[in-house]
Protein backbone atom coordinates (compact mmCIF):
# COMPACT_ATOMS: atom_id res chain seq x y z
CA UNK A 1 82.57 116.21 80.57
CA UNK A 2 82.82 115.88 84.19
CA UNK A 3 86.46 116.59 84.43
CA UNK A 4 86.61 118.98 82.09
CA UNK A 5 84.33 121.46 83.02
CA UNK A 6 86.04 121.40 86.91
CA UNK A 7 89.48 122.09 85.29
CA UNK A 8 88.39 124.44 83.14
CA UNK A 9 87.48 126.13 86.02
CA UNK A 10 90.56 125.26 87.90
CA UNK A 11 92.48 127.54 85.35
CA UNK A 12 90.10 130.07 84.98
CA UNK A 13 89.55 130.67 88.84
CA UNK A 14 93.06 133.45 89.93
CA UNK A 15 92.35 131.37 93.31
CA UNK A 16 93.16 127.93 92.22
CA UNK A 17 95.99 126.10 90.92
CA UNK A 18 95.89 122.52 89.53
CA UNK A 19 97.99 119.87 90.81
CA UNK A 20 98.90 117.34 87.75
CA UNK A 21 100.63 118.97 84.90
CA UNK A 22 97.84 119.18 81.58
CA UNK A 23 98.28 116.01 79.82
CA UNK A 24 98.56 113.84 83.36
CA UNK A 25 95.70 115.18 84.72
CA UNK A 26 93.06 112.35 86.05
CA UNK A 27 89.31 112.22 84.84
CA UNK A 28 88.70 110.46 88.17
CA UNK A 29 90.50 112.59 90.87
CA UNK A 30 90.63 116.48 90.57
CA UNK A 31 93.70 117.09 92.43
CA UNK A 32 94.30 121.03 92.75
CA UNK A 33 95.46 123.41 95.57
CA UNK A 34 94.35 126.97 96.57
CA UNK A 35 97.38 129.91 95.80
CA UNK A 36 97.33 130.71 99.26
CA UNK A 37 97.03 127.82 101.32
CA UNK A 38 96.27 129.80 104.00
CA UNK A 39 92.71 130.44 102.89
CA UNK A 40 92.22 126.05 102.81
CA UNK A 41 90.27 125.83 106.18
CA UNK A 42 87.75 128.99 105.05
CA UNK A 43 87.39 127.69 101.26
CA UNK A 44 86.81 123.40 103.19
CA UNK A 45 84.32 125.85 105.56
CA UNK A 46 82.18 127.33 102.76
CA UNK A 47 82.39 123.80 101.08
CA UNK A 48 80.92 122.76 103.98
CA UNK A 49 78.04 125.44 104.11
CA UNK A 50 77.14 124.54 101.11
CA UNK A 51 76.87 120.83 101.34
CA UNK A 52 79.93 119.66 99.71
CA UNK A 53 82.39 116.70 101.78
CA UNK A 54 85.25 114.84 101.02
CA UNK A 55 87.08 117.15 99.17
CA UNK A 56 90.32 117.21 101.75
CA UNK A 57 93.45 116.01 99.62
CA UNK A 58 95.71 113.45 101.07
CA UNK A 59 97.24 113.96 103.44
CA UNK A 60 100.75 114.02 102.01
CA UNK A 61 99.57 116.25 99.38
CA UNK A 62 97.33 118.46 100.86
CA UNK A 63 94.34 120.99 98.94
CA UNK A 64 92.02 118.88 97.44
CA UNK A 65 90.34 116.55 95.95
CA UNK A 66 87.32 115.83 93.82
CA UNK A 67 86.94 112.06 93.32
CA UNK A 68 84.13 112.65 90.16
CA UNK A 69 83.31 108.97 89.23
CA UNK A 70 80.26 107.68 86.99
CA UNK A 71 77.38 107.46 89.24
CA UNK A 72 78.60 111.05 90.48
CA UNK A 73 76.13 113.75 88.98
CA UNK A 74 77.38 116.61 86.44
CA UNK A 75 75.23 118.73 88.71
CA UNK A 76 77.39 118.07 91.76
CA UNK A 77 80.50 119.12 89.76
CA UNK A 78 78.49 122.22 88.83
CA UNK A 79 77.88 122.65 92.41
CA UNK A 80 81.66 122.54 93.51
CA UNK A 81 82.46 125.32 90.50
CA UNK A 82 79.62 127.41 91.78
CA UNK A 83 81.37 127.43 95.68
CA UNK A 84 84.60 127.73 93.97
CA UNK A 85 83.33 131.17 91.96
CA UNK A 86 81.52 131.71 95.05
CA UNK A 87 84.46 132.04 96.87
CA UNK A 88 87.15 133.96 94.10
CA UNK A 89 84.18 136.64 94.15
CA UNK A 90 84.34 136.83 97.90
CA UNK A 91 87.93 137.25 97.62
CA UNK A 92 88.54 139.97 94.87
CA UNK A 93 90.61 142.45 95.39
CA UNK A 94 91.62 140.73 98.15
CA UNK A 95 94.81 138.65 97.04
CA UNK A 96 94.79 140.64 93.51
């Protein structure tokens, strides 16, 4: 449930890309980048503001990464999709 929801709004979001090709993809780890890489340190910044940590990817990899395992709340995935909407919406029209 966890998992799903996030990449369902990993391929919804025109910001985000995911990482692992559909039927590889972890229920675990979230692995998924930003389009523009450029906008990484303002999207970890506003991840930040709104309480969310240890989302950096590794470090041979890069974007990020959601590590979403049991005792992790559904309502702390729900946060990191609200920052992630939070941010497309501060984007549009930007890098339409």
């Amino acid at each position: 449930q966890k998992a799903n929801a996030l990449y369902n709004e990993i391929d919804r979001n025109s910001l985000f890309l995911g990482t692992a090709e559909k039927e590889d993809r972890s229920k675990m780890n979230v692995c998924f980048v930003l389009k523009d890489s450029a906008l990484d340190d303002e999207f970890m910044a506003l991840c930040k503001a709104n309480g969310l940590s240890g989302l950096k990817g590794h470090r041979s990899v890069g974007g990020f990464r959601a590590s979403i395992y049991n005792a992790l709340p559904i309502e702390s995935v729900q946060a990191l999709i609200d920052t992630m909407q939070q941010f497309e919406k501060s984007k549009s029209g930007v890098n339409a």
